[in-house]
Protein backbone atom coordinates (compact mmCIF):
# COMPACT_ATOMS: atom_id res chain seq x y z
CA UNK A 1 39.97 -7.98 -0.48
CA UNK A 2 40.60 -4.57 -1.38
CA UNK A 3 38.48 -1.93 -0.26
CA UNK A 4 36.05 -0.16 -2.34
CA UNK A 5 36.22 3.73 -3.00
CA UNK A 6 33.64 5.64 -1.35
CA UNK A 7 30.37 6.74 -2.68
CA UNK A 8 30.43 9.96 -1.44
CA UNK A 9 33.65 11.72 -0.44
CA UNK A 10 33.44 15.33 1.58
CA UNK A 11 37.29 16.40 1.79
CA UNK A 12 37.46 19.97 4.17
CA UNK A 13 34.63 21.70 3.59
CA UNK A 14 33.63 24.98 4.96
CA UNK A 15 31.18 27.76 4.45
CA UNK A 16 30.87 31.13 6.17
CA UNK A 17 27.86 33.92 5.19
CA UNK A 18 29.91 37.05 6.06
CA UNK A 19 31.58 36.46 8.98
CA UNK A 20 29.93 34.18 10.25
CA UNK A 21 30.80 30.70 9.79
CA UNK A 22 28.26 27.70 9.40
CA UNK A 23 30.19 24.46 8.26
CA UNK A 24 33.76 24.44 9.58
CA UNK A 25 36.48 21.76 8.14
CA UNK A 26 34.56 19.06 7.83
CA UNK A 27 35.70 15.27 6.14
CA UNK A 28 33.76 11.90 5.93
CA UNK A 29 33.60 9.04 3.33
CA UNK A 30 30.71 7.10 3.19
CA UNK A 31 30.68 3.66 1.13
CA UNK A 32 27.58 2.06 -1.02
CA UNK A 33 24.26 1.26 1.27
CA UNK A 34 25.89 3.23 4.12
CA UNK A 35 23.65 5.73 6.08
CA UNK A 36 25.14 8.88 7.57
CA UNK A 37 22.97 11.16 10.06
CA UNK A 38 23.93 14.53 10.17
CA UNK A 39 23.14 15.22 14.18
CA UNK A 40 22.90 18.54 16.21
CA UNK A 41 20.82 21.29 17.92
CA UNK A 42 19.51 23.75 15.98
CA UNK A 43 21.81 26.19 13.29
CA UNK A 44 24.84 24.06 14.06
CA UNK A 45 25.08 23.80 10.10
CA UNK A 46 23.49 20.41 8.89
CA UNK A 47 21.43 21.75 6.26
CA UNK A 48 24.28 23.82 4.81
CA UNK A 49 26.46 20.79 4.62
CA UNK A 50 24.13 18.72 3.32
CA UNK A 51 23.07 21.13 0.47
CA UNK A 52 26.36 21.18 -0.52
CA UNK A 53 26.49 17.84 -1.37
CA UNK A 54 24.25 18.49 -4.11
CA UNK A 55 25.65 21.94 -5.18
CA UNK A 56 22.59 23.56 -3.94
CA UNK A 57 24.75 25.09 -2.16
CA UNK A 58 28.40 25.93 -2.95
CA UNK A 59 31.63 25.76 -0.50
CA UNK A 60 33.93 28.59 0.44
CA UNK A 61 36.30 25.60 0.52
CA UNK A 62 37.06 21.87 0.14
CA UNK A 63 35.58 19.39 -2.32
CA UNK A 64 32.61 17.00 -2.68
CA UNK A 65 33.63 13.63 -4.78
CA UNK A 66 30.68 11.26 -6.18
CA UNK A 67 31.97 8.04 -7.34
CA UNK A 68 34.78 9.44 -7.64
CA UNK A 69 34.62 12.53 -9.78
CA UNK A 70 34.42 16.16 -8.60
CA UNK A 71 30.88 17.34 -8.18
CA UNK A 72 31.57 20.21 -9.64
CA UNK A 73 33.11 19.20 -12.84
CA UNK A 74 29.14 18.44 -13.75
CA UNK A 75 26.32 20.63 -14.57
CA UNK A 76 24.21 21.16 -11.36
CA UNK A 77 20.87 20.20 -12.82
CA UNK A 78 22.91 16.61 -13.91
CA UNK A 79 24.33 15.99 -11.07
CA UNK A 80 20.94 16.66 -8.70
CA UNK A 81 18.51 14.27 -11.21
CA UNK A 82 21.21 11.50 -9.96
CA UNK A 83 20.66 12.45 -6.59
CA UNK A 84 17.08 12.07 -4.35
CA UNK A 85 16.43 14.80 -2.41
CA UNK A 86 13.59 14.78 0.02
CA UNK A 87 12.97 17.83 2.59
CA UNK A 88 10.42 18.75 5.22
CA UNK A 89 8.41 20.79 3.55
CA UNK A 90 8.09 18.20 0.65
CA UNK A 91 7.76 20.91 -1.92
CA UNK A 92 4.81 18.90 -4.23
CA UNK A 93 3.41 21.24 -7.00
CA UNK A 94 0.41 21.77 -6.29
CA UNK A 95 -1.01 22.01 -9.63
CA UNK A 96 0.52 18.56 -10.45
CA UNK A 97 -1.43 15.22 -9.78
CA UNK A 98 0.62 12.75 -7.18
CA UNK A 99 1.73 10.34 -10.09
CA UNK A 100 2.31 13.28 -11.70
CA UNK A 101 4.79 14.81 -9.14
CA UNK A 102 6.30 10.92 -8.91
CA UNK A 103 7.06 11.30 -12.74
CA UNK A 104 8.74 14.56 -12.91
CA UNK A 105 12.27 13.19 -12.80
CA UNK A 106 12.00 10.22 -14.90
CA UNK A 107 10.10 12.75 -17.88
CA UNK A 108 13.30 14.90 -17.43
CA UNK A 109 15.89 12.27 -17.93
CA UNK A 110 13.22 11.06 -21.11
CA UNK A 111 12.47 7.81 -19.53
CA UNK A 112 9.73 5.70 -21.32
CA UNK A 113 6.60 6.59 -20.75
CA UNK A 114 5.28 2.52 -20.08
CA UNK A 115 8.34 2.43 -17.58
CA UNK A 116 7.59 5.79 -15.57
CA UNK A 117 3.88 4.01 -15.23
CA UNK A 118 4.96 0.71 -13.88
CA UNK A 119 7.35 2.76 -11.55
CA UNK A 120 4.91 5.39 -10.16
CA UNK A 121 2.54 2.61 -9.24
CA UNK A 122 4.98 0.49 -7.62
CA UNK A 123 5.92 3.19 -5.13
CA UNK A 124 2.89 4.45 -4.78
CA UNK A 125 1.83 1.05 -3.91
CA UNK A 126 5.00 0.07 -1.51
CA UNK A 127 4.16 3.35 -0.19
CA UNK A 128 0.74 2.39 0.89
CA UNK A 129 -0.67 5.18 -1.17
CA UNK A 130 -2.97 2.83 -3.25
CA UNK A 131 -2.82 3.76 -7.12
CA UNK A 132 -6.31 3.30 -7.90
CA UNK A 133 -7.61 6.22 -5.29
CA UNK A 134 -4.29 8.47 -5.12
CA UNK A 135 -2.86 8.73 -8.36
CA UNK A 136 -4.80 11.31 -9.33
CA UNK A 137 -5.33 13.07 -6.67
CA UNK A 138 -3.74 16.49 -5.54
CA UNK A 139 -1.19 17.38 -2.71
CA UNK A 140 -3.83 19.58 -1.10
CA UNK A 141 -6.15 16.86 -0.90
CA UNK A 142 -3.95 14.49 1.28
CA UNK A 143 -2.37 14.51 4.57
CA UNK A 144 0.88 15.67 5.91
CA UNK A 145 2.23 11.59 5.98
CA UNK A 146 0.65 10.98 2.73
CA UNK A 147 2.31 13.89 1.28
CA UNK A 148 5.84 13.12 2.52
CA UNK A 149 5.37 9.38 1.50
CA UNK A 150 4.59 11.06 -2.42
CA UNK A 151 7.80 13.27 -1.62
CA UNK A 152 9.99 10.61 -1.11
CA UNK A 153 8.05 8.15 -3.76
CA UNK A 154 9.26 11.37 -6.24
CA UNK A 155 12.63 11.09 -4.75
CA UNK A 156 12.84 7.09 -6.07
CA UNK A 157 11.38 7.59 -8.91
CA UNK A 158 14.23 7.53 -10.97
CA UNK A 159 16.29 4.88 -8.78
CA UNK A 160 18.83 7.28 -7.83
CA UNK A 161 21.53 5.70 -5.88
CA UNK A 162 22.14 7.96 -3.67
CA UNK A 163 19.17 9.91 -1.11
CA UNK A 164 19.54 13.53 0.87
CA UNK A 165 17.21 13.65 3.26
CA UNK A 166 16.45 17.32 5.28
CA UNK A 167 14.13 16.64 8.43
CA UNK A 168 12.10 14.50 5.86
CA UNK A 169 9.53 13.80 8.90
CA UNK A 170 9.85 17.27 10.67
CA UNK A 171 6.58 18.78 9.93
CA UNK A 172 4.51 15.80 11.24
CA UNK A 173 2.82 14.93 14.30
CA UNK A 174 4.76 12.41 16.59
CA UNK A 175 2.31 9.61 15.87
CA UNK A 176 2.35 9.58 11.72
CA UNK A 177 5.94 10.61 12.36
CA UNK A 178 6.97 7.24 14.16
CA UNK A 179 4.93 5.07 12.08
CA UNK A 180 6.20 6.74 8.46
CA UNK A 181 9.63 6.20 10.10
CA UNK A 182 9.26 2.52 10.70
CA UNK A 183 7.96 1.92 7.17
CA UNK A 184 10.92 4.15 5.97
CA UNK A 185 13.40 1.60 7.53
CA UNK A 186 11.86 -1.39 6.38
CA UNK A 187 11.31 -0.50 2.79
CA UNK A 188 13.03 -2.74 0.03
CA UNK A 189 13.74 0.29 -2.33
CA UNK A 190 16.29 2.19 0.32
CA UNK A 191 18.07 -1.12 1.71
CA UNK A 192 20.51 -0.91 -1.15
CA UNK A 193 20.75 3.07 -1.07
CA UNK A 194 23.57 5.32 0.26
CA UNK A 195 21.70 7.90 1.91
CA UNK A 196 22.18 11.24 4.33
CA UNK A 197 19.81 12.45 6.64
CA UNK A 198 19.43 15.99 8.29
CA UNK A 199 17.76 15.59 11.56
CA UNK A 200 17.86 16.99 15.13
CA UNK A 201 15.92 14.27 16.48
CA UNK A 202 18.36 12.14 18.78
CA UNK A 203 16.28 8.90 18.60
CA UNK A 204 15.22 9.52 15.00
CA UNK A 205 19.13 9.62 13.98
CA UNK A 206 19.93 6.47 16.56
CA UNK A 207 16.89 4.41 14.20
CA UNK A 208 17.80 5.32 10.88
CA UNK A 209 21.88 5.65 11.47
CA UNK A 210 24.98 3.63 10.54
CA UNK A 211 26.86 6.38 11.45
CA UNK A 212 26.06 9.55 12.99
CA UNK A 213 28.32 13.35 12.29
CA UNK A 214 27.59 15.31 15.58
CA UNK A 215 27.68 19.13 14.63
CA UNK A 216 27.83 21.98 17.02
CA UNK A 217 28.57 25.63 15.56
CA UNK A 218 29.83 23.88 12.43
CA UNK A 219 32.35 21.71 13.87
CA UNK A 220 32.17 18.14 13.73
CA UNK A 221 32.69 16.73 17.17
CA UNK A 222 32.41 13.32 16.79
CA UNK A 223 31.40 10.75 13.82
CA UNK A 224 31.43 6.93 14.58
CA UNK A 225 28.19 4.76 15.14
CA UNK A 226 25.48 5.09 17.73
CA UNK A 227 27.21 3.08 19.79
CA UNK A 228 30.47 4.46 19.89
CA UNK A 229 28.80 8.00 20.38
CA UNK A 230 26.61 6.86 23.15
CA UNK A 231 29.54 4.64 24.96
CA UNK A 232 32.90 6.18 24.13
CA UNK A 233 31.68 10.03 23.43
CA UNK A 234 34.63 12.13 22.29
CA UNK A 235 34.43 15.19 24.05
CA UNK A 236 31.63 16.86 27.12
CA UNK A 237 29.59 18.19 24.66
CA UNK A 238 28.82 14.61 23.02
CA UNK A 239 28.30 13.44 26.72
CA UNK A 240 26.23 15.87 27.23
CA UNK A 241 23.71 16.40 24.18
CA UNK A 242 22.72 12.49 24.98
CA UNK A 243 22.23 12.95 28.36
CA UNK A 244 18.68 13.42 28.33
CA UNK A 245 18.30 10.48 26.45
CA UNK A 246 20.56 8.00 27.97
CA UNK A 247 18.77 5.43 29.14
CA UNK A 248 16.07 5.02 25.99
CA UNK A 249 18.94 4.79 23.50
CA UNK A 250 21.37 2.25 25.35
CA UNK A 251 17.78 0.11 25.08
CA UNK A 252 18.11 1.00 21.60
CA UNK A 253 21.28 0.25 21.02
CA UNK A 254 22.00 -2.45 22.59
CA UNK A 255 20.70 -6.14 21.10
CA UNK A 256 20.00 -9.20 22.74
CA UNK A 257 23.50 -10.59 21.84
CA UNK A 258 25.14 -7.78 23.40
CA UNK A 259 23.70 -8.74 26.95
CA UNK A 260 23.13 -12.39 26.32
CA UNK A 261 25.75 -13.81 24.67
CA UNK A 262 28.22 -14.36 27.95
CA UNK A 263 25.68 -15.83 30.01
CA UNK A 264 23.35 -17.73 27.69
CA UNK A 265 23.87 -21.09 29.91
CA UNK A 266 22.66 -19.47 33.24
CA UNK A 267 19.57 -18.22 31.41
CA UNK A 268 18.53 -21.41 30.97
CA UNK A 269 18.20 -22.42 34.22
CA UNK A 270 14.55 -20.97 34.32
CA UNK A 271 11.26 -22.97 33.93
CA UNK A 272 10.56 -24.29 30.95
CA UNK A 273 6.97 -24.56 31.55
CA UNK A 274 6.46 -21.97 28.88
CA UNK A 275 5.21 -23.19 25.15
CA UNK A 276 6.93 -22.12 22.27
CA UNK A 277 4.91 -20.37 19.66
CA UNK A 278 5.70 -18.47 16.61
CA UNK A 279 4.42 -15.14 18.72
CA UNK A 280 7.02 -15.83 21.80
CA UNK A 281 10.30 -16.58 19.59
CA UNK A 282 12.81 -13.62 18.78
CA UNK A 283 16.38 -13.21 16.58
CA UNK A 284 18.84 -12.40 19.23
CA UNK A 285 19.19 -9.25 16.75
CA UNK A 286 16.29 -7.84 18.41
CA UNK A 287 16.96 -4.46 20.39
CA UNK A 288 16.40 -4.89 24.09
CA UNK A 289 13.28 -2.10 23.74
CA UNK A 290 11.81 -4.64 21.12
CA UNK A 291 12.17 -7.16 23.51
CA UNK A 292 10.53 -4.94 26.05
CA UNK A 293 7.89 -4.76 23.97
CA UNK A 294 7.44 -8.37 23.29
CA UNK A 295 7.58 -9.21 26.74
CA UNK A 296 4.41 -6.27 28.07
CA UNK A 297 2.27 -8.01 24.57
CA UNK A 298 2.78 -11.23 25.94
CA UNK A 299 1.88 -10.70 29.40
CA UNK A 300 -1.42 -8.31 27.65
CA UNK A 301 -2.62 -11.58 25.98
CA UNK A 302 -1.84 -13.92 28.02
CA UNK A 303 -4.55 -12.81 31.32
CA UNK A 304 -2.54 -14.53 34.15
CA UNK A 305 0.17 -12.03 35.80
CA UNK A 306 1.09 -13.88 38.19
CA UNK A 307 3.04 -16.56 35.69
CA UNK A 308 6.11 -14.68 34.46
CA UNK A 309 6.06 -14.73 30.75
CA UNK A 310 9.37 -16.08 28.92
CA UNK A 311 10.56 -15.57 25.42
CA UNK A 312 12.84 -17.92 23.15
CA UNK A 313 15.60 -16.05 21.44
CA UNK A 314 16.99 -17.82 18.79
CA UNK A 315 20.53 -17.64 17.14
CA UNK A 316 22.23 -16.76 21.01
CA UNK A 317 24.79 -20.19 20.13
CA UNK A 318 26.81 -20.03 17.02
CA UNK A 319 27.49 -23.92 17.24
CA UNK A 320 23.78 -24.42 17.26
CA UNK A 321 21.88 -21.16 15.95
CA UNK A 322 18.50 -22.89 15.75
CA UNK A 323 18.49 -23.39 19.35
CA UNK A 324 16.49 -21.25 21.27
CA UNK A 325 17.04 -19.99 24.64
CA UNK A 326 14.29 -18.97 27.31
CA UNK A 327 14.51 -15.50 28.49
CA UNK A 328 12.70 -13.93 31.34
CA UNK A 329 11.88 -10.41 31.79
CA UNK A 330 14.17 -10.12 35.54
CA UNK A 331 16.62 -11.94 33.55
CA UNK A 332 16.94 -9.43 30.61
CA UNK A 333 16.95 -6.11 32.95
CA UNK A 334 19.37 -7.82 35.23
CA UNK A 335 21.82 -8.73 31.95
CA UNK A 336 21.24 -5.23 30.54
CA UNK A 337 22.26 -3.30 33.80
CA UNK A 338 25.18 -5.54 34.36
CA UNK A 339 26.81 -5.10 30.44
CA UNK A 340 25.78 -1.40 30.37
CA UNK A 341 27.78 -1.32 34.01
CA UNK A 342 30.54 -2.95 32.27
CA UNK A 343 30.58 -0.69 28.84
CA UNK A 344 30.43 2.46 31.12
CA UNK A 345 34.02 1.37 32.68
CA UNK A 346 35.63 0.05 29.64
């Protein structure tokens, strides 16, 4: 099959203010429902590069494609109401209700009225910003997570199909910052969306990624997935900016398949004195911190310490994915230090 053109092509792009430059030479394609994190420390250039995506900002050099065609063969103003653009500060008028910040796109483009309704409420409700009591309210009367949930409601408003995203959850507190993240992932209206995302948040961009650009002074230094940056990283600085991190992201990473897969026999070898239960059973998808986490709720609920708990990951045998295979907790730290042993030599 042959493969499809990109969504979004950036072809040598660079941008100085003065003499001083801020995006340097940089190239990536990115196809339909792909997710690119722009990654780096602070002034490196990701905001620049990503506001010239949407002409908010305009290149000393290079070109932006959409679908194909030039960005700037189109008006500016038509080419950003095809675009979502969500950024920290949100940037709600104030003197507009939510629905009616939700709306303003669709009313540009002269959507019908009945439709811009039935869309407002289904975000708003997806959102978990319940018409009935927020509708009409106004941005100064909600909270920072309720107002960036309204900012990127206004951003899908109009079903754009592709989203920029500029520290979207920078301005909140860890807590609502984890949690609006989580429901940002699992919501049905971006699973189909090709999307970029300012952040300089390591584990934020290793969540939300497909790929990841690394940025430092304007120069890319590596783009690949969160895998290949964390294992294979191109250069010292790569090394080194996920160095702090290390250990928290290769649980990340890393899914029970990865550390399973080879030795899914010896695993189970273990009592099977455990019952299975809807609560205790796992995809072998599941990130090996998920599984931590499964693992310290079981042993919460279940009172008796001294039993090791065991989970049942399912799918670990392609000849026979409903089986399920029993997993202790020594089992999966001993299978994670022995493949990340092995990735660290390859």
């Amino acid at each position: 099959m042959a493969p499809t053109s990109p969504v979004i092509e950036v072809r040598n792009l660079t941008r100085s203010y003065g003499a001083q430059p801020v995006v340097q030479d940089v190239s990536f394609a990115l196809q339909a429902g792909e997710t690119l994190v722009l990654l780096g420390p602070s002034g490196c250039g990701k905001t620049t590069l990503l506001r010239m995506l949407n002409r908010l900002v305009e290149p000393d050099t290079g070109t932006v494609h959409v679908n194909g065609q030039d960005v700037r063969q189109l008006p500016p103003e038509q080419l950003r109401r095809r675009i979502g653009y969500v950024i920290q500060q949100v940037g709600l008028l104030p003197h507009y209700t939510v629905a009616e910040n939700v709306a303003i796109v669709p009313r540009l483009l002269k959507a019908d009225e009945a439709q811009i309704t039935r869309r407002t409420e289904e975000l708003l409700t997806r959102l978990h910003l319940p018409p009935a009591r927020f509708a009409g309210q106004y941005p100064h009367q909600l909270s920072g997570g309720q107002q960036q949930r309204v900012g990127l409601a206004r951003a899908l408003a109009a079903d754009p199909p592709i989203i920029l995203l500029d520290e979207p959850f920078g301005a909140l507190d860890p807590i609502t910052r984890s949690s609006i993240r989580r429901e940002f992932r699992e919501l049905p209206e971006l699973r189909q969306k090709t999307m970029v995302l300012v952040t300089h948040d390591v584990q934020e961009a290793f969540e939300l990624a497909d790929r990841i650009l690394l940025l430092n002074h304007g120069q890319p230094q590596q783009l690949g997935t969160p895998r290949e940056l964390l294992f294979h990283p191109a250069n010292s600085f790569v090394r080194e900016f996920f160095a702090a991190d290390y250990l928290s992201l290769q649980l990340r990473v890393l899914r029970l398949h990865d550390v399973l897969s080879h030795q899914a026999s010896g695993i189970e070898k273990h009592s099977l004195n455990s019952l299975k239960s809807d609560s205790n059973i796992i995809p072998h998808t599941v990130s090996i911190q998920d599984a931590l986490q499964y693992f310290s709720s079981i042993s919460a609920s279940s009172g008796t310490p001294s039993t090791p708990s065991i989970i049942w990951v399912q799918g670990l045998d392609s000849a026979n994915p409903d089986r399920l295979v029993p997993l202790t907790y020594p089992a999966l730290m001993g299978a994670f230090a022995q493949t990340v042993q092995q990735l660290q030599t390859v």
